[in-house]
ModelCIF file with pLDDT and N, C-alpha, C, O atoms, coordinates in Angstrom:
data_MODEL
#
_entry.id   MODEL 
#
_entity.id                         1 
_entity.type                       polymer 
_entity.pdbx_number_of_molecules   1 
#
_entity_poly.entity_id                      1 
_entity_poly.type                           'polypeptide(L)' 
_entity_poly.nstd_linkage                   no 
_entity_poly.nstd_monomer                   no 
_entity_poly.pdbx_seq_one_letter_code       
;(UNK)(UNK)(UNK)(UNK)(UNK)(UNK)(UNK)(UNK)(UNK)(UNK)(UNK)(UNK)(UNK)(UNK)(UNK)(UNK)
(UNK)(UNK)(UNK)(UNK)(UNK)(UNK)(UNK)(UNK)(UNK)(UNK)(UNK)(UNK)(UNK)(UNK)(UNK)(UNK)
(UNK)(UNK)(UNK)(UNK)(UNK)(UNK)(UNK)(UNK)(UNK)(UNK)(UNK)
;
_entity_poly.pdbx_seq_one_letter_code_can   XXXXXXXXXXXXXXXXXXXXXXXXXXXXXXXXXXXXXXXXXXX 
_entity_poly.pdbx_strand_id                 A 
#
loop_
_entity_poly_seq.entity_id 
_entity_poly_seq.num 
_entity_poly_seq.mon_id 
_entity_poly_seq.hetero 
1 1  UNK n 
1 2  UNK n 
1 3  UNK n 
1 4  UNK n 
1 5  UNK n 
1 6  UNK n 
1 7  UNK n 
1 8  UNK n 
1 9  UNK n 
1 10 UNK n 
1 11 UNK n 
1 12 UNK n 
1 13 UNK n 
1 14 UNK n 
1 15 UNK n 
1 16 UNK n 
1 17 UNK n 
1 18 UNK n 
1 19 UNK n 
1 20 UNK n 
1 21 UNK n 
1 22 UNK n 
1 23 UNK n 
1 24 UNK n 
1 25 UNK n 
1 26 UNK n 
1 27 UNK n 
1 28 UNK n 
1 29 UNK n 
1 30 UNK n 
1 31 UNK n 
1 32 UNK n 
1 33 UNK n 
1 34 UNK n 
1 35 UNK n 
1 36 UNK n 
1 37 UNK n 
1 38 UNK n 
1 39 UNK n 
1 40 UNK n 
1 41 UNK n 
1 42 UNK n 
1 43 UNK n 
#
_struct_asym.id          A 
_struct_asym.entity_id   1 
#
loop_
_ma_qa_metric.id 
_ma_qa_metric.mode 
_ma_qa_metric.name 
_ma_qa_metric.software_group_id 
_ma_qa_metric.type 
1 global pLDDT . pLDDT 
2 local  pLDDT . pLDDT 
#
_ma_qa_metric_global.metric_id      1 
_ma_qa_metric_global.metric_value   95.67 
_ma_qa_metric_global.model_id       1 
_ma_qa_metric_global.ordinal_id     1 
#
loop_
_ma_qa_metric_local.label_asym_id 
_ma_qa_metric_local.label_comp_id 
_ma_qa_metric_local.label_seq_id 
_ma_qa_metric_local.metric_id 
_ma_qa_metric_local.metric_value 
_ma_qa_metric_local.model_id 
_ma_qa_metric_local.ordinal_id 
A UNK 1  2 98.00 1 1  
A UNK 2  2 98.00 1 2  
A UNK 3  2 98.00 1 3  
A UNK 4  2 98.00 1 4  
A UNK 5  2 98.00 1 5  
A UNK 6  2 98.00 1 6  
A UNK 7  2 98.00 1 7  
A UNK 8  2 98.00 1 8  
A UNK 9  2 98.00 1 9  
A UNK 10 2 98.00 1 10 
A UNK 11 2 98.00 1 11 
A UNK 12 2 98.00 1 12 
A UNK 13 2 99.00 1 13 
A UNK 14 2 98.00 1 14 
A UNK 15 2 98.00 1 15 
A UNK 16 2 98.00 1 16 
A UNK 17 2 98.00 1 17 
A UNK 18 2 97.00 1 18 
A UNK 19 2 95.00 1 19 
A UNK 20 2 93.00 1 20 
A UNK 21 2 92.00 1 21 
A UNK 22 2 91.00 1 22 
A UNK 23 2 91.00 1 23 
A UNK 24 2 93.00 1 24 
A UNK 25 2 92.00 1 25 
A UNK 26 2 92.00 1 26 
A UNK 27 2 93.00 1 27 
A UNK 28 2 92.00 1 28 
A UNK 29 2 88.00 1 29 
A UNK 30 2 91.00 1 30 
A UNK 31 2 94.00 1 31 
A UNK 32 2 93.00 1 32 
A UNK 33 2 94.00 1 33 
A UNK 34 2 94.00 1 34 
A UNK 35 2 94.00 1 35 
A UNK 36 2 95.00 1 36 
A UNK 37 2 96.00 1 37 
A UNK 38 2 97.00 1 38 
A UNK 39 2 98.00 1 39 
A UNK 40 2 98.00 1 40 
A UNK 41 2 98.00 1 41 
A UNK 42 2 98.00 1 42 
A UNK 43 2 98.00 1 43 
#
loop_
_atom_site.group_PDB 
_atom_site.id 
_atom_site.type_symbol 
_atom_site.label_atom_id 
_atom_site.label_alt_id 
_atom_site.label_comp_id 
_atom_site.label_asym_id 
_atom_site.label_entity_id 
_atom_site.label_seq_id 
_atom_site.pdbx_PDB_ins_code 
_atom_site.Cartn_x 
_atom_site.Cartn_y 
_atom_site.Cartn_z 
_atom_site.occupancy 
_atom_site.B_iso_or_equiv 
_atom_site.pdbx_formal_charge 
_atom_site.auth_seq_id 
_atom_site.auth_comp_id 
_atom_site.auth_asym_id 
_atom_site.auth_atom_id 
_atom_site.pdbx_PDB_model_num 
ATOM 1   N N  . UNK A 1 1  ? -253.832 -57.898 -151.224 1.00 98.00 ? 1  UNK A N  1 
ATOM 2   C CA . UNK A 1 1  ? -254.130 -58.709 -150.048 1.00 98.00 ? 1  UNK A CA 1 
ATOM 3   C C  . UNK A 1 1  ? -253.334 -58.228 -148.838 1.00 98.00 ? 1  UNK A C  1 
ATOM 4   O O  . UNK A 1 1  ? -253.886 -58.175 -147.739 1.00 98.00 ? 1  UNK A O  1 
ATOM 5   N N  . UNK A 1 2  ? -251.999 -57.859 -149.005 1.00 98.00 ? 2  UNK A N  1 
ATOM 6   C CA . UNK A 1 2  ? -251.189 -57.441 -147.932 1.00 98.00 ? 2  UNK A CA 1 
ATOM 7   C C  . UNK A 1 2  ? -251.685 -56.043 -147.231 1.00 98.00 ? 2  UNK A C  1 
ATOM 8   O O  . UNK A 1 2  ? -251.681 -55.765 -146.032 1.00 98.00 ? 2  UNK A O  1 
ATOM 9   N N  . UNK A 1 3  ? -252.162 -55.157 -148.475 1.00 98.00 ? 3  UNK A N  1 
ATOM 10  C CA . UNK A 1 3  ? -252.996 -54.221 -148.027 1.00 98.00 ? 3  UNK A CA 1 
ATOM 11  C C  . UNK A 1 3  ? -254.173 -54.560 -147.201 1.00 98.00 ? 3  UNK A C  1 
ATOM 12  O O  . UNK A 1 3  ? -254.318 -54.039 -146.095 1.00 98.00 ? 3  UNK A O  1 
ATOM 13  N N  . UNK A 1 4  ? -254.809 -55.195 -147.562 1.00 98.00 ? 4  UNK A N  1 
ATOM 14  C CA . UNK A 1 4  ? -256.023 -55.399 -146.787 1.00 98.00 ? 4  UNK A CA 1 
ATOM 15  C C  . UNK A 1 4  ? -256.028 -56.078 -145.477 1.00 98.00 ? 4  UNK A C  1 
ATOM 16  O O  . UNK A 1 4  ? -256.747 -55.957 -144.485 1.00 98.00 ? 4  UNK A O  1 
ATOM 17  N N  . UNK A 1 5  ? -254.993 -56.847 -145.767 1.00 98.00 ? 5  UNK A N  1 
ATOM 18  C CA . UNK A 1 5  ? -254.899 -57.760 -144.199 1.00 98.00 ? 5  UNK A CA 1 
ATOM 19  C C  . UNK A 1 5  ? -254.252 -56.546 -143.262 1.00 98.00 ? 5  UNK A C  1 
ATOM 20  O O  . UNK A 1 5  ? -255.003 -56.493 -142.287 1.00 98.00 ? 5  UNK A O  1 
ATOM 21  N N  . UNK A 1 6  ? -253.731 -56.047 -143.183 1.00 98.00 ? 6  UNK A N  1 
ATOM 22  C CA . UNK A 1 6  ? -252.670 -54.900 -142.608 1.00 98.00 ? 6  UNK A CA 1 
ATOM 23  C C  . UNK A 1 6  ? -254.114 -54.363 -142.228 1.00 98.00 ? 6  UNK A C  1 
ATOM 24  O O  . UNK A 1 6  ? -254.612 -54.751 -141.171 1.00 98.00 ? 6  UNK A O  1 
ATOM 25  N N  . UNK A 1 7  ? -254.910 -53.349 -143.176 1.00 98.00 ? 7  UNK A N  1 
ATOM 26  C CA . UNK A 1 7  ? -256.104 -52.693 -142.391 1.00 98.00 ? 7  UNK A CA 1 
ATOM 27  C C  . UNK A 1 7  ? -256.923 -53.035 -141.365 1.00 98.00 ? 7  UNK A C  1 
ATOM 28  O O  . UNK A 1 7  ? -257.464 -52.476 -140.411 1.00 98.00 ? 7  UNK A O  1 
ATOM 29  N N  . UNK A 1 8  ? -256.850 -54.156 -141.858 1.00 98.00 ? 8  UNK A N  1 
ATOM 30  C CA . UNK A 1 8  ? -257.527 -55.124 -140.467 1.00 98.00 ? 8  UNK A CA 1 
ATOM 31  C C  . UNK A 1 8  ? -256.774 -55.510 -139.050 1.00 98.00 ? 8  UNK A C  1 
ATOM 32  O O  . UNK A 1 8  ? -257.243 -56.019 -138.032 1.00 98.00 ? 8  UNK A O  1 
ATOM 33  N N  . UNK A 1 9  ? -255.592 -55.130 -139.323 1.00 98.00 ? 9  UNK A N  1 
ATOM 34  C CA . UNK A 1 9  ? -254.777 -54.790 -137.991 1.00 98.00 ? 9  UNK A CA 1 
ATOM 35  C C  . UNK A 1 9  ? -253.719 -55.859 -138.036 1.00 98.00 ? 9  UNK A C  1 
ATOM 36  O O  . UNK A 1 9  ? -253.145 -56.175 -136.993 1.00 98.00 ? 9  UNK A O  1 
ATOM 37  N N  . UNK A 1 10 ? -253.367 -56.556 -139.423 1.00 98.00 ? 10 UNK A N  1 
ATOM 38  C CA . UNK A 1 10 ? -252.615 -57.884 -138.974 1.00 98.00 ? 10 UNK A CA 1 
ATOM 39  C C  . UNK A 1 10 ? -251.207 -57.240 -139.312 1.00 98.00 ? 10 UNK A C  1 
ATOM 40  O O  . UNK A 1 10 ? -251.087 -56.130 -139.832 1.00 98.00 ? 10 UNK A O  1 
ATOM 41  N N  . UNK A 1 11 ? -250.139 -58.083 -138.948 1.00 98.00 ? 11 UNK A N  1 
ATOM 42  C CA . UNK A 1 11 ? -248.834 -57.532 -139.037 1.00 98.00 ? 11 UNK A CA 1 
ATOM 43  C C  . UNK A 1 11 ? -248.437 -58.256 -140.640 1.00 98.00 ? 11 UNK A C  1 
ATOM 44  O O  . UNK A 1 11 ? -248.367 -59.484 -140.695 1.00 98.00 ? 11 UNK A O  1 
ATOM 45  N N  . UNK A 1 12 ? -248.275 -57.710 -141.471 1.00 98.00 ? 12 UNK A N  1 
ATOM 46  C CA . UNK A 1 12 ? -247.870 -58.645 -142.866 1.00 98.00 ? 12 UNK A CA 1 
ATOM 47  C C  . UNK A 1 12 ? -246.604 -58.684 -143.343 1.00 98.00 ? 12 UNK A C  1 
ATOM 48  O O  . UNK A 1 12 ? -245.958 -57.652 -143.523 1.00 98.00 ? 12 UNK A O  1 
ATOM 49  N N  . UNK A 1 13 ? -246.162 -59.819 -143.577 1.00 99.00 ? 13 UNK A N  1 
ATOM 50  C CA . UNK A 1 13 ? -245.002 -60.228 -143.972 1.00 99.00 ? 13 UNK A CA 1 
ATOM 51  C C  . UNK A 1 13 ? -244.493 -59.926 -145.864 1.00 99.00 ? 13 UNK A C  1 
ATOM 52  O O  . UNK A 1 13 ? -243.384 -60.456 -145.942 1.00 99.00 ? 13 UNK A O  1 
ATOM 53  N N  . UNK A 1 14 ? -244.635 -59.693 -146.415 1.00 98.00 ? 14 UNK A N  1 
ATOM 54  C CA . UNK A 1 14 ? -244.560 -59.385 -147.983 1.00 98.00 ? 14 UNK A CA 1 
ATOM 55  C C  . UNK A 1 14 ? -243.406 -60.316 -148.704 1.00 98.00 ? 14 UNK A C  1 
ATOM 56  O O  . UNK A 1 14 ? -242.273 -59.868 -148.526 1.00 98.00 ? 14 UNK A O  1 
ATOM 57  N N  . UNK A 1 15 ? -243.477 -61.535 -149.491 1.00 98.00 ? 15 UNK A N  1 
ATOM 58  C CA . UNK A 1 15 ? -242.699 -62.226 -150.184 1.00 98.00 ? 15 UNK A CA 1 
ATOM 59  C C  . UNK A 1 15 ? -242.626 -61.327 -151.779 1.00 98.00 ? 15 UNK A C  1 
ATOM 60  O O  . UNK A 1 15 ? -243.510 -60.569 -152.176 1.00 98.00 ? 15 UNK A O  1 
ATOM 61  N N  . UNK A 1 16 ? -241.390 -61.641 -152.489 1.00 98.00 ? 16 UNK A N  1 
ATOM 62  C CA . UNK A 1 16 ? -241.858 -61.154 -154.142 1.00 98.00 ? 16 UNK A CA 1 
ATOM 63  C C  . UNK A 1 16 ? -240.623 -61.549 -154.223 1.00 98.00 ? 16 UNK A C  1 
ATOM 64  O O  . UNK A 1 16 ? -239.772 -61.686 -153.344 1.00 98.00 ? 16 UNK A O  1 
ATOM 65  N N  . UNK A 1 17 ? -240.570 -61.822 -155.992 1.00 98.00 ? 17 UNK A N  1 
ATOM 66  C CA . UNK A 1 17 ? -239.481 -62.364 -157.042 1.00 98.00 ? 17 UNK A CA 1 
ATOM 67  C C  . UNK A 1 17 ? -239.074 -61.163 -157.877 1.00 98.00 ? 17 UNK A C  1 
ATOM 68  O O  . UNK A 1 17 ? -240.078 -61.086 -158.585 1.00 98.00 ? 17 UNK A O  1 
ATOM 69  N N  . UNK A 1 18 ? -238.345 -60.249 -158.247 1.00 97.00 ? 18 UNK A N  1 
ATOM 70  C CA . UNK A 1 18 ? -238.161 -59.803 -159.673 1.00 97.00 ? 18 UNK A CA 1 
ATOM 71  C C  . UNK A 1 18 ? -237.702 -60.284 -160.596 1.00 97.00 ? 18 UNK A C  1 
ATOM 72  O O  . UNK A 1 18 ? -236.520 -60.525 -160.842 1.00 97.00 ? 18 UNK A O  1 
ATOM 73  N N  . UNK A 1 19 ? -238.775 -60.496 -161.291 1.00 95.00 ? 19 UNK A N  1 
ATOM 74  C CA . UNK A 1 19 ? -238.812 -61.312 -163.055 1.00 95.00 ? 19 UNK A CA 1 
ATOM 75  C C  . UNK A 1 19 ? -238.180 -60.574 -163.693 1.00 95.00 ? 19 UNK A C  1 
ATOM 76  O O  . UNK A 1 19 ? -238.143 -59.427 -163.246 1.00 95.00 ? 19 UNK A O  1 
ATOM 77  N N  . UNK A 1 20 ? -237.584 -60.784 -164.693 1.00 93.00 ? 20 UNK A N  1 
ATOM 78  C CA . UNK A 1 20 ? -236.746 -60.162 -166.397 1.00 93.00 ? 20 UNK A CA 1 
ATOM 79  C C  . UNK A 1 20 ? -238.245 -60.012 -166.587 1.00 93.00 ? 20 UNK A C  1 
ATOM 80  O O  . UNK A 1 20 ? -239.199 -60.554 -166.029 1.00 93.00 ? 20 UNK A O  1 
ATOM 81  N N  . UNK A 1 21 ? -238.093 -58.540 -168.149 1.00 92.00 ? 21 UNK A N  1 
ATOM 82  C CA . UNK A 1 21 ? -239.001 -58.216 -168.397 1.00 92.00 ? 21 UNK A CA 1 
ATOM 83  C C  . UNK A 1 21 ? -238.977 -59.420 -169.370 1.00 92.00 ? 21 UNK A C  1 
ATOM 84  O O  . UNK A 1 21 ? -238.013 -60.166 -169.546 1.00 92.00 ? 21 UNK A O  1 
ATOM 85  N N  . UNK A 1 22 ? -240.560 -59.520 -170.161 1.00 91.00 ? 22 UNK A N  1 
ATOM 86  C CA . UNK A 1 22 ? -240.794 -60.173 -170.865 1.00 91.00 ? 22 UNK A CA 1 
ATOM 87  C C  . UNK A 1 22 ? -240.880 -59.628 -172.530 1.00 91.00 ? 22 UNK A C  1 
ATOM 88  O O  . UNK A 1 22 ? -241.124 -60.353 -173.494 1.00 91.00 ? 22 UNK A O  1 
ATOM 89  N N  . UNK A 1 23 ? -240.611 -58.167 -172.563 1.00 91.00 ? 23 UNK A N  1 
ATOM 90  C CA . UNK A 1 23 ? -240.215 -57.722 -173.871 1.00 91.00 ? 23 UNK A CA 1 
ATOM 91  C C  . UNK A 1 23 ? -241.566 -58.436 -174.915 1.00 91.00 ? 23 UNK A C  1 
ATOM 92  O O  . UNK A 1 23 ? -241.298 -59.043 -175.952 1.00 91.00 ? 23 UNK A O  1 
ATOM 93  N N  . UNK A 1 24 ? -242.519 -58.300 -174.586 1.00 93.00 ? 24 UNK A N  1 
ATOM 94  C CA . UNK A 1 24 ? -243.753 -59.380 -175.713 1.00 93.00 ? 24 UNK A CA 1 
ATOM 95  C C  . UNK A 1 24 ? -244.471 -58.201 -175.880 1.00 93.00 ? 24 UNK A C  1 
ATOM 96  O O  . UNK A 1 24 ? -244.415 -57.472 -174.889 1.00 93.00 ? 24 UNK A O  1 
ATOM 97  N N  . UNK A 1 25 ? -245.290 -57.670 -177.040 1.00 92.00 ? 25 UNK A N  1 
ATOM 98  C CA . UNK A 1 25 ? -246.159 -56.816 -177.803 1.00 92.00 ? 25 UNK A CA 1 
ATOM 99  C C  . UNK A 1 25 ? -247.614 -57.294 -176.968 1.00 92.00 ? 25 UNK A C  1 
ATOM 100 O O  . UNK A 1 25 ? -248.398 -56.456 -176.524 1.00 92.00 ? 25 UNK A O  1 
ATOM 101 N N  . UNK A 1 26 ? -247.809 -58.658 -176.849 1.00 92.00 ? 26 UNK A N  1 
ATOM 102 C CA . UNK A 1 26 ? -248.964 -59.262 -176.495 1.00 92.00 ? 26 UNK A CA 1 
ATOM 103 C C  . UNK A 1 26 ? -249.455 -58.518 -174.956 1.00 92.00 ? 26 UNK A C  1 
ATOM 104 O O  . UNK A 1 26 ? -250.603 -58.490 -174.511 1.00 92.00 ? 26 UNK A O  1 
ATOM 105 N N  . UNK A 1 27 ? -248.085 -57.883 -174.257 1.00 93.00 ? 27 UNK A N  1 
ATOM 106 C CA . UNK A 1 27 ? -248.624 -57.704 -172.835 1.00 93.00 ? 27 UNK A CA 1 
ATOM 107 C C  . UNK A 1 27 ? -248.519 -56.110 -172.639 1.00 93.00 ? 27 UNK A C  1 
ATOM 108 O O  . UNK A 1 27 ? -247.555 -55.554 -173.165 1.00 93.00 ? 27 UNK A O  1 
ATOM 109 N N  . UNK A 1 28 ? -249.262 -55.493 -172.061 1.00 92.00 ? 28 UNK A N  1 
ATOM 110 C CA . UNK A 1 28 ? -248.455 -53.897 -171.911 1.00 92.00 ? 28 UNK A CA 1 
ATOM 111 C C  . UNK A 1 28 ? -247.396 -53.717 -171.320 1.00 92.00 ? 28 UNK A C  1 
ATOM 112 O O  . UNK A 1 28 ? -246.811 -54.579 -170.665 1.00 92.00 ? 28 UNK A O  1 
ATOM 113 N N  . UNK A 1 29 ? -246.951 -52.300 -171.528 1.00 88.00 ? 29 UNK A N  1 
ATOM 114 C CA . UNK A 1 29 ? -245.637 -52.525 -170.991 1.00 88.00 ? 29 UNK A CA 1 
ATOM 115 C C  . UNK A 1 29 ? -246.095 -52.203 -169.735 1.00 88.00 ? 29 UNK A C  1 
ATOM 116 O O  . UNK A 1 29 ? -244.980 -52.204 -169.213 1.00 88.00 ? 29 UNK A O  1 
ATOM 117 N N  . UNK A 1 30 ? -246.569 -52.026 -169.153 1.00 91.00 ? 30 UNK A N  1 
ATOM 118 C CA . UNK A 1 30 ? -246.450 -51.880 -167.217 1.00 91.00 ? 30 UNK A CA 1 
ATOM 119 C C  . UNK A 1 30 ? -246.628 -53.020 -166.501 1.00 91.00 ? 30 UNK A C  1 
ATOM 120 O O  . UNK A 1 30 ? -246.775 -53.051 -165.279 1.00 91.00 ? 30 UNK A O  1 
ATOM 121 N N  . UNK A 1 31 ? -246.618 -54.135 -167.368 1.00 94.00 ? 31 UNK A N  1 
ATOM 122 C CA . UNK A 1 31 ? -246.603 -55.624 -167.014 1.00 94.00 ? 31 UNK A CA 1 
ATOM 123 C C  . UNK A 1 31 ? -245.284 -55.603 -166.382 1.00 94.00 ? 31 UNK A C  1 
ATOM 124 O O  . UNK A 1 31 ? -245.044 -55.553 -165.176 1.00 94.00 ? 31 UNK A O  1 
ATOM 125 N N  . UNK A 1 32 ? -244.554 -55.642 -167.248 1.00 93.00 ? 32 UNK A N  1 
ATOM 126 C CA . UNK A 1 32 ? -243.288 -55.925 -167.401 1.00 93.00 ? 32 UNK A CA 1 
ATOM 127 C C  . UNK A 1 32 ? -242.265 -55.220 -165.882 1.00 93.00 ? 32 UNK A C  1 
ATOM 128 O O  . UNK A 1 32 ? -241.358 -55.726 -165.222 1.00 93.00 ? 32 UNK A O  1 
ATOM 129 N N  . UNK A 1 33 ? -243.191 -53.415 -165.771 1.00 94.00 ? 33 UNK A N  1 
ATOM 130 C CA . UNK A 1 33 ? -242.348 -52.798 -164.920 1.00 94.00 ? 33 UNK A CA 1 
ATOM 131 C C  . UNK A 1 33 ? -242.761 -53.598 -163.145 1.00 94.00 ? 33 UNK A C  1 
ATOM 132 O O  . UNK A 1 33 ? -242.069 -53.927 -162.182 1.00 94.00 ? 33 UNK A O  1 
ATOM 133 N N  . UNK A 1 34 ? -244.192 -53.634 -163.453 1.00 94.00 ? 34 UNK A N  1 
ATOM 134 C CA . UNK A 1 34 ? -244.193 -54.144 -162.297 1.00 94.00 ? 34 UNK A CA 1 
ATOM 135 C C  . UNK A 1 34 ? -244.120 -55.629 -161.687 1.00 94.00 ? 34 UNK A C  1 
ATOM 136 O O  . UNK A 1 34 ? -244.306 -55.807 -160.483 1.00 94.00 ? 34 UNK A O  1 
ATOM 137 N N  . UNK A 1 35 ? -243.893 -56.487 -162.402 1.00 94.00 ? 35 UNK A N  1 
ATOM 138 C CA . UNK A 1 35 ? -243.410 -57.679 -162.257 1.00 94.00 ? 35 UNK A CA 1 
ATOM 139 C C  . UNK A 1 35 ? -241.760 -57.574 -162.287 1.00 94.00 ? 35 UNK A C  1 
ATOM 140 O O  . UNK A 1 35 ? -241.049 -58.575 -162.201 1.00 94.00 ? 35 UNK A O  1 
ATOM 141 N N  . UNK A 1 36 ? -241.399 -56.632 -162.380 1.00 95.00 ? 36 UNK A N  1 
ATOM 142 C CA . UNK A 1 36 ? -239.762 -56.499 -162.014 1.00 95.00 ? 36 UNK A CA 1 
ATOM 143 C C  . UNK A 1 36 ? -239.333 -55.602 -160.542 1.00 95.00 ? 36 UNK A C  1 
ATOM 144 O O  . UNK A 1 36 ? -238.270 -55.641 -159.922 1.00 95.00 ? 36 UNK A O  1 
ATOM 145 N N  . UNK A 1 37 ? -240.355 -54.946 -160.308 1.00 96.00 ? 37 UNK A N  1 
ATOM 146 C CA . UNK A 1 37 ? -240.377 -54.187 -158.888 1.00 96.00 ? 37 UNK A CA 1 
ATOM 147 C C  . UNK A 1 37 ? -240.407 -54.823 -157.760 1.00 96.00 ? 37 UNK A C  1 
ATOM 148 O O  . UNK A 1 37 ? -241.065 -55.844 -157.559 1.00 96.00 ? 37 UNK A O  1 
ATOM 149 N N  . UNK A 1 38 ? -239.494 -54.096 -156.726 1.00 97.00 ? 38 UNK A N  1 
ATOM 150 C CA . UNK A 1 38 ? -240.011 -54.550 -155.483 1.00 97.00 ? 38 UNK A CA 1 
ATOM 151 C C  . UNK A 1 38 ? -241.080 -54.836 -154.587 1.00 97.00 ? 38 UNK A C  1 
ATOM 152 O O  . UNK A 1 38 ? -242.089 -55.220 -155.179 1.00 97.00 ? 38 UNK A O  1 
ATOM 153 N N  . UNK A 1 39 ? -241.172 -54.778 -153.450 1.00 98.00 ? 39 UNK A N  1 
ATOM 154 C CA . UNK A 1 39 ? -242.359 -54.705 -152.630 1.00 98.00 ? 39 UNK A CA 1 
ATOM 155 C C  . UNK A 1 39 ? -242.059 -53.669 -152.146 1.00 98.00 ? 39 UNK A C  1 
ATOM 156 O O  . UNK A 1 39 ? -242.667 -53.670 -151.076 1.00 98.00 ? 39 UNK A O  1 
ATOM 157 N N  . UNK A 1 40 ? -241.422 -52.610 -152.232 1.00 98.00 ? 40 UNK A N  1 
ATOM 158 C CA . UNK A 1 40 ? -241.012 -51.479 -151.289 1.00 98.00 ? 40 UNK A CA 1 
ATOM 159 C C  . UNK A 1 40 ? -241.929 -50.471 -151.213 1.00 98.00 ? 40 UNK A C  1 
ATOM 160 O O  . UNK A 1 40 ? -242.176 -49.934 -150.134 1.00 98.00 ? 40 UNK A O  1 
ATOM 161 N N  . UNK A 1 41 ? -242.670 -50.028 -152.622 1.00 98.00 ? 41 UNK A N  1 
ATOM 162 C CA . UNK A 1 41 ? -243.696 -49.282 -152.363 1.00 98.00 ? 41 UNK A CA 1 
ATOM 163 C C  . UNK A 1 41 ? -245.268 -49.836 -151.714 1.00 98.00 ? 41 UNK A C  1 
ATOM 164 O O  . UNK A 1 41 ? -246.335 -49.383 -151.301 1.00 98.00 ? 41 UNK A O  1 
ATOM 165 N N  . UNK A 1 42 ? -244.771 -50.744 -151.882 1.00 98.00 ? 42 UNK A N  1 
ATOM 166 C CA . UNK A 1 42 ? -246.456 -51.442 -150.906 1.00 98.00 ? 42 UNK A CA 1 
ATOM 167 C C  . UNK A 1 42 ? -246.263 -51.535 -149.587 1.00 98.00 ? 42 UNK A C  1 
ATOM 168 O O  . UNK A 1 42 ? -247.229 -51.521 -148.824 1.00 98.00 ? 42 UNK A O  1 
ATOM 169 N N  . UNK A 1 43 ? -244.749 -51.664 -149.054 1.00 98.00 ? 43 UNK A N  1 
ATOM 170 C CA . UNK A 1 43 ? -244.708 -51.678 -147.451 1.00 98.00 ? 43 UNK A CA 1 
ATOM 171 C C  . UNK A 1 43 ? -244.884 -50.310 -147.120 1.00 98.00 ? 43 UNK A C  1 
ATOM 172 O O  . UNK A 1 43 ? -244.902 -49.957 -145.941 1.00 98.00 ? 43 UNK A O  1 
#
């Protein structure tokens, strides 16, 4: 969404949390990496 609003010319603000991984079989692991990442590569 931040992507898209930005294309459209808006100025975007970017909020985010980094979560602990969740270490569970049930989820892949790139769940885990990117729910622990910043917003830095999306700005």
């Amino acid at each position: 969404t931040a992507t898209a609003l930005a294309a459209e010319g808006a100025a975007v603000f970017l909020t985010y949390k980094r979560l602990a991984p969740l270490n569970e079989p049930a989820y892949p692991d790139t769940y885990d990496r990117v729910r622990a990442g910043t917003a830095d590569d999306v700005v």
